[in-house]
Protein backbone atom coordinates (compact mmCIF):
# COMPACT_ATOMS: atom_id res chain seq x y z
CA UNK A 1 58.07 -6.72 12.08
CA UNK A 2 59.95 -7.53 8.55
CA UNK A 3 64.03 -7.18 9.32
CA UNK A 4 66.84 -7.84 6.68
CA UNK A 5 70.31 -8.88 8.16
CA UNK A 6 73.36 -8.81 5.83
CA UNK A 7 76.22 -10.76 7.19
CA UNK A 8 73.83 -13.29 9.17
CA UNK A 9 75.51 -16.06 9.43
CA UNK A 10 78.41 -14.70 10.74
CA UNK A 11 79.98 -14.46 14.23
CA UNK A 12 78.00 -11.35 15.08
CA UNK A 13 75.03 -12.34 12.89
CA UNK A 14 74.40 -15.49 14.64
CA UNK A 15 73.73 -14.00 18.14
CA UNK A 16 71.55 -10.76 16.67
CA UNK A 17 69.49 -13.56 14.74
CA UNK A 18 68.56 -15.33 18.46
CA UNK A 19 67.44 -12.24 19.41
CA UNK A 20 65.65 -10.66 16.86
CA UNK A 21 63.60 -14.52 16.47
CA UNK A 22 62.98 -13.93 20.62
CA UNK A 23 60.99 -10.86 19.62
CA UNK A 24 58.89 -12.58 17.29
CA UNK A 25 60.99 -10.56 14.41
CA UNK A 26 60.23 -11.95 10.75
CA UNK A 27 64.01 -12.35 9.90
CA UNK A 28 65.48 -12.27 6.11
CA UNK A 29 68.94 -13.83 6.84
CA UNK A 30 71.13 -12.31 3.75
CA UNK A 31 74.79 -14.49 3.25
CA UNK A 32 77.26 -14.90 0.28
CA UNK A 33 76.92 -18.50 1.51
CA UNK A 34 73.01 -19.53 3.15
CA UNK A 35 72.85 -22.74 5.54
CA UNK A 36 71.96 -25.69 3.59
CA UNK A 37 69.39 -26.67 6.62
CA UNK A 38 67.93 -24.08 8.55
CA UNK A 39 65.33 -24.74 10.88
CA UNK A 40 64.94 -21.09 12.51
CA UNK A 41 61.19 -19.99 13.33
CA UNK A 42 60.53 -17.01 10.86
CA UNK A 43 63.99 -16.92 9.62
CA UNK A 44 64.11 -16.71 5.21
CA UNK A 45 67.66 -17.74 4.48
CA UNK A 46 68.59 -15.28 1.01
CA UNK A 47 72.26 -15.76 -0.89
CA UNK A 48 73.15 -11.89 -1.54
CA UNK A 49 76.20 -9.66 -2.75
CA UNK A 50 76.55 -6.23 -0.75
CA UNK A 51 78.51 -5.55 -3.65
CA UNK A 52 75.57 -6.07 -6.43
CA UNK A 53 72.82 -2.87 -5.95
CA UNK A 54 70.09 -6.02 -8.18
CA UNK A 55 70.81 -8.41 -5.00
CA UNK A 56 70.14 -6.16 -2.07
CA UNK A 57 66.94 -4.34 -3.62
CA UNK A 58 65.75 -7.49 -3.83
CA UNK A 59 66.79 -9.19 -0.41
CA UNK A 60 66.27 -5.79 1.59
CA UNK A 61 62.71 -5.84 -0.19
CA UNK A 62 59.91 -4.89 2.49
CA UNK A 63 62.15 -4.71 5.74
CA UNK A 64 61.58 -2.38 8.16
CA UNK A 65 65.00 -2.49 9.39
CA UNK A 66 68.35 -3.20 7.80
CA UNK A 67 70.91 -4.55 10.03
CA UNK A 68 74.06 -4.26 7.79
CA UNK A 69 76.99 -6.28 9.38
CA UNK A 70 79.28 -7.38 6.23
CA UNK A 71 82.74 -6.51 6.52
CA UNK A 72 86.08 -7.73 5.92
CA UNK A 73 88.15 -8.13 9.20
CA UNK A 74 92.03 -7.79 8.49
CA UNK A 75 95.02 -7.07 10.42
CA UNK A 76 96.79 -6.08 7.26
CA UNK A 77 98.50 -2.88 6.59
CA UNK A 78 96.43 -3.18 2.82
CA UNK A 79 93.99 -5.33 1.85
CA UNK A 80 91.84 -4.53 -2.06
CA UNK A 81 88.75 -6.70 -0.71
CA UNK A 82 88.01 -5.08 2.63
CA UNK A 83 88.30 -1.70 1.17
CA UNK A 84 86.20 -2.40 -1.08
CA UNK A 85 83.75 -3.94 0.87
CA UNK A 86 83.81 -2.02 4.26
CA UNK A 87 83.34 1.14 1.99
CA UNK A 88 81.16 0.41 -1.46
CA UNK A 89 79.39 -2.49 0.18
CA UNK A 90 77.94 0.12 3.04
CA UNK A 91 76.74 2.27 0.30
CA UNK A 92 75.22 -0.15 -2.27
CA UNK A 93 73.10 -1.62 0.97
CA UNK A 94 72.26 2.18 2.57
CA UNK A 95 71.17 2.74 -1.29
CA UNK A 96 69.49 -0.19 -1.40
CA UNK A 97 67.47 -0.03 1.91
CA UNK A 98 66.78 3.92 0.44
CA UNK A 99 65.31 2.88 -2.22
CA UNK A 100 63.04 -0.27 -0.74
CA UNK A 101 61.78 2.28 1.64
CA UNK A 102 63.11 0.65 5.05
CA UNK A 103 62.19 2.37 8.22
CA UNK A 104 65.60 2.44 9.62
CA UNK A 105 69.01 0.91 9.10
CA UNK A 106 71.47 -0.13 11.45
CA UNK A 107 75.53 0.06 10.75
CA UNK A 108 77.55 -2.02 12.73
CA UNK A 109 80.73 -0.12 12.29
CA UNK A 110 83.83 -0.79 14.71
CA UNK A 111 85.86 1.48 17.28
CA UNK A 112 88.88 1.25 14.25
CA UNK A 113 86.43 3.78 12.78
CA UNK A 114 88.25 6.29 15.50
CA UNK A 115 91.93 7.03 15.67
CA UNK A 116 93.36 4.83 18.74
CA UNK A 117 97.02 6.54 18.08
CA UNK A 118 96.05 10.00 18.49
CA UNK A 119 93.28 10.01 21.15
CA UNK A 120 95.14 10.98 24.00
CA UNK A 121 93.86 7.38 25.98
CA UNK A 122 90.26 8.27 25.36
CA UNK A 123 87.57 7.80 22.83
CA UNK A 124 84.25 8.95 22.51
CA UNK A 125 81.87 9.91 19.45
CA UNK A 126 83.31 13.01 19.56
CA UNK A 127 87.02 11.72 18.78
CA UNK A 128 89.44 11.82 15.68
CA UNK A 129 88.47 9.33 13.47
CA UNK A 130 90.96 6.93 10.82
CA UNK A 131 91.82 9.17 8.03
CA UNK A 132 95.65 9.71 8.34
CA UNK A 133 96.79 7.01 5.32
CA UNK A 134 99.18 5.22 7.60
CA UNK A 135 96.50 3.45 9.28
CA UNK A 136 95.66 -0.16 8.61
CA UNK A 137 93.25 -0.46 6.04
CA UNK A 138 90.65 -1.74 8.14
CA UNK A 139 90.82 1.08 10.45
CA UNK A 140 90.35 3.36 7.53
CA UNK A 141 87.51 1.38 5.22
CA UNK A 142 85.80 1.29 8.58
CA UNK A 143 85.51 4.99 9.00
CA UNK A 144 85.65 5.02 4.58
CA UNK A 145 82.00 3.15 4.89
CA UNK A 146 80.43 5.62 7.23
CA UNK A 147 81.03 8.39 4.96
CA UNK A 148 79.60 6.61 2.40
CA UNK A 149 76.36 6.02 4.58
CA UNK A 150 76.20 9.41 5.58
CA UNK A 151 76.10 10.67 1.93
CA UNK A 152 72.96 8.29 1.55
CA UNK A 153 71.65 9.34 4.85
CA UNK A 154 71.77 12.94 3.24
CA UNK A 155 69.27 11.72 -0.06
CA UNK A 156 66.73 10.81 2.62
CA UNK A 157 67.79 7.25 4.70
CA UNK A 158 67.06 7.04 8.43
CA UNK A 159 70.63 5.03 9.54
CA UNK A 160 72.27 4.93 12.48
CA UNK A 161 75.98 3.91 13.65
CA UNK A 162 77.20 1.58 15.93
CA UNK A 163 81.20 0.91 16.53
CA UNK A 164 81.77 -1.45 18.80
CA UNK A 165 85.58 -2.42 20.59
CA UNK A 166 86.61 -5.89 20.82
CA UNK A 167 83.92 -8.38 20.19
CA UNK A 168 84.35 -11.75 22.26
CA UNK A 169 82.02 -14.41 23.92
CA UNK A 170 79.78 -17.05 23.06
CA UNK A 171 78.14 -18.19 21.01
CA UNK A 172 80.89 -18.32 18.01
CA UNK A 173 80.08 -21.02 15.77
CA UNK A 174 82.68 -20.44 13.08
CA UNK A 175 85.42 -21.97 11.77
CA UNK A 176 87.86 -20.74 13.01
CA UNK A 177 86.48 -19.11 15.74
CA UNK A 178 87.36 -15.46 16.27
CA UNK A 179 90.93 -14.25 16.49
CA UNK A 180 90.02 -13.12 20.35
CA UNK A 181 88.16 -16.41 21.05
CA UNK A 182 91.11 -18.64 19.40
CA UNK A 183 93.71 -17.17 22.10
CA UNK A 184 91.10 -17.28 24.78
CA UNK A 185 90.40 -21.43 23.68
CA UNK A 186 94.13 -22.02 24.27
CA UNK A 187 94.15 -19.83 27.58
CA UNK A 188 91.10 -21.91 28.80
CA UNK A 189 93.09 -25.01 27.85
CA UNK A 190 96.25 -23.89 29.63
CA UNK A 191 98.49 -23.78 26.68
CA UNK A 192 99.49 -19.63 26.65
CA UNK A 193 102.47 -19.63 28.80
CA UNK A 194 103.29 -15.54 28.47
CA UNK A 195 101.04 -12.76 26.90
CA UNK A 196 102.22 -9.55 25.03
CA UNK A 197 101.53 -6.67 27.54
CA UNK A 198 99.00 -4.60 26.58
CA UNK A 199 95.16 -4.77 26.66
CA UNK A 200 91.16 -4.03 24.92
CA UNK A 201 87.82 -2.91 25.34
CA UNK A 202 86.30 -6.66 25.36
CA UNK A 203 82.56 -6.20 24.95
CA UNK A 204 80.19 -9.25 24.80
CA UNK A 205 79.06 -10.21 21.38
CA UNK A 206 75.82 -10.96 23.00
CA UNK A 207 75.15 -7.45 24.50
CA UNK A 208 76.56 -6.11 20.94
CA UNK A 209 73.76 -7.77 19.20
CA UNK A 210 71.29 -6.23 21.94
CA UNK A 211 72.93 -3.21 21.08
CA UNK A 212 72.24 -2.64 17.92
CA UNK A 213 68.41 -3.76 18.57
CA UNK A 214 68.46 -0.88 20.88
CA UNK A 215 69.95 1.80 18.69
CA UNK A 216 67.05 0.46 16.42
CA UNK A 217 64.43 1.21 18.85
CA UNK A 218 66.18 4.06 20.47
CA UNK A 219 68.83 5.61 18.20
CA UNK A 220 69.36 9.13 16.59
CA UNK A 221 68.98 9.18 13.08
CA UNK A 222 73.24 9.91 11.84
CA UNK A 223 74.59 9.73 15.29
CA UNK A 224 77.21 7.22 16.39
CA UNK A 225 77.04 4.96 19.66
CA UNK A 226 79.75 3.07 20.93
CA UNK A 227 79.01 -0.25 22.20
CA UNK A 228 81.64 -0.58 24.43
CA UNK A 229 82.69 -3.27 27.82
CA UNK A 230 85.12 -3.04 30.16
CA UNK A 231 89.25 -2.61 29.49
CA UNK A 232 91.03 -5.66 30.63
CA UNK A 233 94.46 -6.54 29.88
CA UNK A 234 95.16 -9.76 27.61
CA UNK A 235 97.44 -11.55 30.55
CA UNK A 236 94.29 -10.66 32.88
CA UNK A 237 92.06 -11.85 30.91
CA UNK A 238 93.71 -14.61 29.89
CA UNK A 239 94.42 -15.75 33.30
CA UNK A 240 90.70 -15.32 34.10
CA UNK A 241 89.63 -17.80 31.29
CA UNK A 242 92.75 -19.80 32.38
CA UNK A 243 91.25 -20.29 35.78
CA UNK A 244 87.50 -20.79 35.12
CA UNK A 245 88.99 -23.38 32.70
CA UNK A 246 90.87 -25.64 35.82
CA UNK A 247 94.17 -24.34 33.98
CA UNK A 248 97.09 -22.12 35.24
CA UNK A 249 97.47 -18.73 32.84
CA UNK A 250 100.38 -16.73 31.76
CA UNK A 251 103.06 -16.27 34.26
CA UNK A 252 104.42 -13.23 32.06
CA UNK A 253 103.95 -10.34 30.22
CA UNK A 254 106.64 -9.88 26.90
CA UNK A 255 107.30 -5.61 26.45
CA UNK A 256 105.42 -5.05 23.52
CA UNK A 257 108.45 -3.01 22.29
CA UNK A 258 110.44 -5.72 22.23
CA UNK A 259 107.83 -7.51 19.58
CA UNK A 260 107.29 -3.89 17.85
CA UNK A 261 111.16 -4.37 17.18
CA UNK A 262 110.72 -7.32 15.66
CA UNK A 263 107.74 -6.50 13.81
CA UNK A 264 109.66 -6.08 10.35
CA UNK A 265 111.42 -9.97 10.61
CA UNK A 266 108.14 -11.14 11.86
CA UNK A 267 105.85 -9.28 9.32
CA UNK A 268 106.87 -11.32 6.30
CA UNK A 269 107.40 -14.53 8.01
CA UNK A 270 103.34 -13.45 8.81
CA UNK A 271 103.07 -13.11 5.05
CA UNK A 272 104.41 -16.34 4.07
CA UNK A 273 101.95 -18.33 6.84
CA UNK A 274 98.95 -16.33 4.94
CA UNK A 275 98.43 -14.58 8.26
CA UNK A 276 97.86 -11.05 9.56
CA UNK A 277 98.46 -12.46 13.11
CA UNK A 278 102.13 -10.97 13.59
CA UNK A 279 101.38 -7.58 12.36
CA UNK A 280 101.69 -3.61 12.91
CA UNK A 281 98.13 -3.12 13.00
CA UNK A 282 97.74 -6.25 16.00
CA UNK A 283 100.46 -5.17 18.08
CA UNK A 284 98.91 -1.26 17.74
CA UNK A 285 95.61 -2.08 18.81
CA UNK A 286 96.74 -3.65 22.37
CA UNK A 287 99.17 -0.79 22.42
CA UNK A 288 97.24 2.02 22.19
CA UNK A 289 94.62 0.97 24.52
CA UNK A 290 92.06 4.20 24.70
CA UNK A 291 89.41 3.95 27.38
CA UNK A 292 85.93 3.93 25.38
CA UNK A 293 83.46 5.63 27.11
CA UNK A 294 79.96 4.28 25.93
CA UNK A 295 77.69 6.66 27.94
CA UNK A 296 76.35 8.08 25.23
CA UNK A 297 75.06 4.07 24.35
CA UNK A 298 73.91 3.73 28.19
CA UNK A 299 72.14 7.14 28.02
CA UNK A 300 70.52 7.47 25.02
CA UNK A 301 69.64 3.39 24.15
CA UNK A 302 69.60 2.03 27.39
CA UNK A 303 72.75 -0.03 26.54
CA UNK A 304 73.93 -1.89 29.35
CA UNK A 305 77.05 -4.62 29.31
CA UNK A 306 77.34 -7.22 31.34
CA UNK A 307 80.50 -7.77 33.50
CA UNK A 308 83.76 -9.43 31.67
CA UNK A 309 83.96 -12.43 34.24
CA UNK A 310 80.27 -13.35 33.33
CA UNK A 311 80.87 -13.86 29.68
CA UNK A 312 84.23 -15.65 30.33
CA UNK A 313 82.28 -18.11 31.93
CA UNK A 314 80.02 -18.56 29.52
CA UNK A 315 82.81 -18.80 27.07
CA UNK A 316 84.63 -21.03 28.74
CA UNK A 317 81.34 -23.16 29.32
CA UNK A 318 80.95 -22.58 25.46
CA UNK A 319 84.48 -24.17 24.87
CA UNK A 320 83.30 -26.81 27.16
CA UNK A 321 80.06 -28.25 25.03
CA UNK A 322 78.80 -25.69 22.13
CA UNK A 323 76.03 -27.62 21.37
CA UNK A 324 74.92 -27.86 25.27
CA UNK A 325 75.48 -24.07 25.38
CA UNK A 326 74.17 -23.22 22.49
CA UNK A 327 70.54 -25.08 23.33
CA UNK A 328 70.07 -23.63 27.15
CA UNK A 329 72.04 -20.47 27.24
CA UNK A 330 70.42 -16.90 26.35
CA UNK A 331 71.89 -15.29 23.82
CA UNK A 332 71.53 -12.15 25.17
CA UNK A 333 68.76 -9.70 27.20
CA UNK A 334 67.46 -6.09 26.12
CA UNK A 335 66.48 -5.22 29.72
CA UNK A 336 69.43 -6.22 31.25
């Protein structure tokens, strides 16, 4: 089967492209920037723009199924780019893989899609989502770009939604790595001496990837499934990488109000470093901390993530030699 994947050679894009090349997938790898050596089996490396209609009618041209996972990942209050992108960039590709006549697309969205503040400690597809204009803006383009896809949906496309909570694990081949996987390095290398309290939905990238296979296979046309691990707080977890690392982990929590206090002196000093790091929007997310309940993924796809301490291990491991890991480690199972 013919599949297009925007986004591939990202963090997410990587793993779903190991998986979709174990099926036996023929794989059109769409990137602003392609690989200058690729040596995939049945992998076609195309440059694209989500934002150019021209470019993705002519990458998405005779896939089956779109896997759209472009978007700009910010911390920041407002950002011009990922608005744009997160929200025109899902409707030029929906539009796109309309009007190629793709089978199916798949939209990785995120769990910002959903209102963390106002949940009452719970999400599920059925929650508020991020329309109240004091969110961050990635929390908002995020739930900005499924409207758009719905509108599309309503001309004729078969799409479905995927959000998933905080994506960590191996393999992460960028540079950097991922904000999660940069403090998890330095906790498996003993250097995080204290961790703001709070904590995440940590799901696998791995079983993310497998994820969104499934809700290929298995998904309702418009419906939403949240790919979803376990909740772990960050000074568990990152005594967990800590110790499969040989290294001690955080001997304290700091009260997250105490850093929410400082949020407007550390803000700006954030600015001037060109990072969204020390931000309203980081210090909310660990805050808030909802439960996600991904039933609905377990029932309906047959979604099944693996246990946290498994993919710290890997991770760690990972850290350890990429390139070893990278060779003999799966990258993920659909029958797990």
């Amino acid at each position: 089967m013919k599949v297009a994947v925007t986004g591939a050679a990202g963090y997410l894009g990587t793993n779903l492209l190991r998986l979709l090349i174990d099926r036996g997938d023929e794989v059109v790898a769409i990137d602003r920037a392609v690989p200058q050596r690729s040596t995939e089996p049945n992998v076609t490396w195309v440059s694209g723009d989500v934002l150019d209609p021209a470019s993705m009618r002519a990458a998405l041209s005779g896939a089956e199924v779109v896997y759209h996972l472009v978007a700009v990942i910010t911390l920041a209050d407002r950002n011009d780019l990922a608005w744009k992108v997160n929200t025109e960039g899902v409707r030029v590709v929906a539009e796109a893989a309309l009007e190629v006549g793709a089978r199916r697309m798949v939209h990785a969205s995120s769990i910002h899609a959903f209102d963390q503040y106002t949940c009452g400690g719970r999400i599920d597809e059925t929650s508020a989502r991020s329309v109240a204009p004091a969110l961050p803006v990635y929390d908002r383009s995020k739930w900005a770009g499924e409207v758009a896809l719905r509108a599309v949906v309503d001309k004729g496309l078969d799409a479905v939604l995927c959000n998933p909570t905080g994506v960590f694990g191996p393999a992460d081949l960028g540079t950097p790595l991922s904000r999660i996987n940069r403090t998890l390095r330095d906790a498996a290398q003993g250097r995080i001496p204290a961790m703001i309290g709070g904590g995440f939905d940590l799901v696998d990238v791995r079983d993310v990837a497998a994820g969104l296979i499934l809700a290929a296979d298995n998904g309702r046309t418009g419906e939403n499934y949240l790919l979803g691990g376990s909740m772990i707080s960050m000074l568990d977890l990152c005594r967990l990488v800590a110790r499969h690392g040989g290294k001690k982990g955080p001997k304290f929590t700091i009260s997250p109000k105490l850093v929410g206090g400082l949020i407007p002196v550390l803000a700006p000093i954030g600015k001037l470093l060109r990072t969204d790091v020390i931000s309203r929007a980081a210090l909310g997310a660990l805050v808030s901390a909802p439960v996600v309940d991904h039933a609905k993924a377990e029932r309906e796809l047959g979604y099944q993530p693996r246990p946290t301490d498994e993919t710290v291990r890997d991770l760690v491991e990972f850290f350890a030699d990429p390139e070893l890991f990278t060779r003999r480690a799966p990258a993920g199972s659909l029958d797990r």
